[in-house]
Protein backbone atom coordinates (compact mmCIF):
# COMPACT_ATOMS: atom_id res chain seq x y z
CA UNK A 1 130.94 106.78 126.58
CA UNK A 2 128.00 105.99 126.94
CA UNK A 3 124.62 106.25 124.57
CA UNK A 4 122.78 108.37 127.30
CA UNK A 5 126.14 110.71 127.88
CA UNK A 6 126.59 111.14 124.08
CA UNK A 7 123.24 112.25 124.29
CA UNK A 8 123.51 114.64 126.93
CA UNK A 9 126.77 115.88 125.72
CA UNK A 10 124.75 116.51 122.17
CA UNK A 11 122.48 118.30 124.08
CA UNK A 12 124.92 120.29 125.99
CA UNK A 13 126.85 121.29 122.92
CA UNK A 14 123.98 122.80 120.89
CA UNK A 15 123.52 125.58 122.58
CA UNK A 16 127.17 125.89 124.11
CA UNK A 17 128.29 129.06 122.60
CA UNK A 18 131.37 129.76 124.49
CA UNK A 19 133.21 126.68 124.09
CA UNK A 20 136.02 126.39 121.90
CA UNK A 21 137.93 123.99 122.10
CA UNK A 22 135.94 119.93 122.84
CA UNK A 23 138.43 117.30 123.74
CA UNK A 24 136.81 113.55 123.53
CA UNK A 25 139.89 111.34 123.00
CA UNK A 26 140.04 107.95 123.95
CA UNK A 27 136.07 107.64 124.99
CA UNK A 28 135.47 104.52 122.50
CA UNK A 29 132.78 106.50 120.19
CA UNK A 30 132.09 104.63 117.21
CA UNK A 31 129.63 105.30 114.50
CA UNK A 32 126.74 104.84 116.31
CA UNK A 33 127.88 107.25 119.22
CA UNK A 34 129.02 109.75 116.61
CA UNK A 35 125.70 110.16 115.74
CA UNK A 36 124.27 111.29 118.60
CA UNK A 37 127.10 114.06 119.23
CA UNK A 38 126.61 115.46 115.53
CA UNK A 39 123.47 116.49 116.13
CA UNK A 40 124.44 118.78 118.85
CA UNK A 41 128.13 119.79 116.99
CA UNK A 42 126.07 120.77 113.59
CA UNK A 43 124.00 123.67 115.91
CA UNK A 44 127.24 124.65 117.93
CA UNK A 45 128.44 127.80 116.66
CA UNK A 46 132.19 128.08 118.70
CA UNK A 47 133.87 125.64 118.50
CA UNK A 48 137.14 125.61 116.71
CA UNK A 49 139.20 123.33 118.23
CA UNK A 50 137.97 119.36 118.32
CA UNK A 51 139.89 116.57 119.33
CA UNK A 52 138.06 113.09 118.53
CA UNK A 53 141.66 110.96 118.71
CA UNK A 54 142.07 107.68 119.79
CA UNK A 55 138.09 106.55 119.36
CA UNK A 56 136.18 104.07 117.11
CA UNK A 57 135.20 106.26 114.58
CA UNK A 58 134.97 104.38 111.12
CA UNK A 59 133.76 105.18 107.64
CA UNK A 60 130.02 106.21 108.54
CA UNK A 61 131.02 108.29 111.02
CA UNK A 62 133.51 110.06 108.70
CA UNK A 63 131.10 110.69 106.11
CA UNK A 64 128.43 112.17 109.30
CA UNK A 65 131.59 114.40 109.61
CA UNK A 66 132.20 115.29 106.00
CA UNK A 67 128.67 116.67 105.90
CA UNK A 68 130.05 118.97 108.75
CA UNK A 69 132.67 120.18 107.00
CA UNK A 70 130.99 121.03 104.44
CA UNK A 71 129.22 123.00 106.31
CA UNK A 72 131.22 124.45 109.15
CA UNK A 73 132.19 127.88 108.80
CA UNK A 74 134.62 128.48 112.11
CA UNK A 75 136.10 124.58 112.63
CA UNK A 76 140.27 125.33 112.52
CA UNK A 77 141.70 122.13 114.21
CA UNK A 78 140.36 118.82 113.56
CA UNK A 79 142.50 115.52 115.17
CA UNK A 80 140.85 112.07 113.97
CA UNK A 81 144.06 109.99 114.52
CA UNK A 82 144.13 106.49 115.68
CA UNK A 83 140.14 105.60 114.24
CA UNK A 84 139.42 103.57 112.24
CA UNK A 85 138.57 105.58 109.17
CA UNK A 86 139.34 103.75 105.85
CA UNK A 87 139.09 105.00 102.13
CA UNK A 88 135.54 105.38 101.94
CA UNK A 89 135.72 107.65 105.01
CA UNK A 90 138.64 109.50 103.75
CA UNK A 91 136.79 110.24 100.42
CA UNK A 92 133.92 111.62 102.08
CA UNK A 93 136.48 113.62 104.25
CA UNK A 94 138.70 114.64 100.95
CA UNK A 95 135.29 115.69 99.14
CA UNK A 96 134.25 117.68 102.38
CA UNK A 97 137.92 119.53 101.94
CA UNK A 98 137.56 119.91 98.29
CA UNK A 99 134.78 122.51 99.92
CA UNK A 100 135.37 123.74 103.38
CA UNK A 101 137.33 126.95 103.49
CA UNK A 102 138.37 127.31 107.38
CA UNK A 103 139.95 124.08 108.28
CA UNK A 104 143.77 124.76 109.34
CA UNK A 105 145.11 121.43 110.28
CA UNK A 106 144.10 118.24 110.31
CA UNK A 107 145.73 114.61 112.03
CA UNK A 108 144.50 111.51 110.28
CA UNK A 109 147.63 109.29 111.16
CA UNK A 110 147.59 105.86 112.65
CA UNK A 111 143.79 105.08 110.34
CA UNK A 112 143.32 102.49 108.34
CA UNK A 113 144.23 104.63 105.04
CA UNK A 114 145.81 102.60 102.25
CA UNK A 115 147.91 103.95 99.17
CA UNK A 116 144.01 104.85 97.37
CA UNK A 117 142.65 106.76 100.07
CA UNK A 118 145.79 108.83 100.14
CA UNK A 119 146.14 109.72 96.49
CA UNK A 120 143.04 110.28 96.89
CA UNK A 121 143.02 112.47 99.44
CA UNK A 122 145.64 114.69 97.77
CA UNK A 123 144.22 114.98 94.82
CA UNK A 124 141.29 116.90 96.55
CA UNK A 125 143.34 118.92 98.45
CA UNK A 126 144.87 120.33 95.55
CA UNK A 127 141.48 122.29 95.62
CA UNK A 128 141.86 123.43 99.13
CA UNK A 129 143.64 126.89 100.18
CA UNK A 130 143.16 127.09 103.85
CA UNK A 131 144.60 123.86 105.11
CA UNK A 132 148.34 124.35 106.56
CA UNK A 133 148.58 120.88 108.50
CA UNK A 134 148.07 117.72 107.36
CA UNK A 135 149.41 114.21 109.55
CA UNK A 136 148.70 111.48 108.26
């Protein structure tokens, strides 16, 4: 992908109010190209499904997400496996949990999460009611 496509797809997404479900695995978005399509998924109000496996997506672009989260009242599914999100991306995703009351499952397997990020990421989670999947 693109800058100009994430751009359009930001675009596209902002006022796509039927859509659901966004698949985007295995399009190479990193950080930078995160940032362009969080603009358009913070003003989407469907989608509940969103598949952002097998990208670049590192610690910045976890922490654009956590602010998401935090946010997001409808988001059920969330995959983010195979990134490369590392502790400081899975705090700002654990703190963004500790919070958000509508995500059902999440998939952060094959990251770069060490033994820290995961105790870690428990811990929070112990504050979290609605999640009923977790890979890691």
């Amino acid at each position: 992908m693109k800058f100009a496509e994430a751009a359009n797809l930001s675009e596209t997404l902002k006022c796509a109010t039927n859509l659901l479900s966004l698949n985007l695995s295995g399009n190479q978005i990193d950080d930078d190209l995160f940032k362009f399509l969080m603009q358009g998924l913070t003003l989407n109000i469907s989608l509940v499904d969103i598949n952002l496996s097998h990208n670049k997506i590192g610690d910045q672009g976890a922490r654009r997400l956590s602010k998401y989260l935090i946010k997001n009242e409808i988001l059920v599914h969330l995959n983010l496996s195979n990134n490369i999100i590392g502790y400081d991306g899975s705090r700002y995703i654990a703190q963004a949990l500790k919070i958000n009351k509508t995500l059902e499952s999440l998939s952060l397997k094959l990251n770069s999460l060490n033994d820290k990020a995961g105790a870690k990421l428990f811990k929070d989670l112990a504050f979290n009611t609605k999640l009923r999947k977790l890979d890691l």
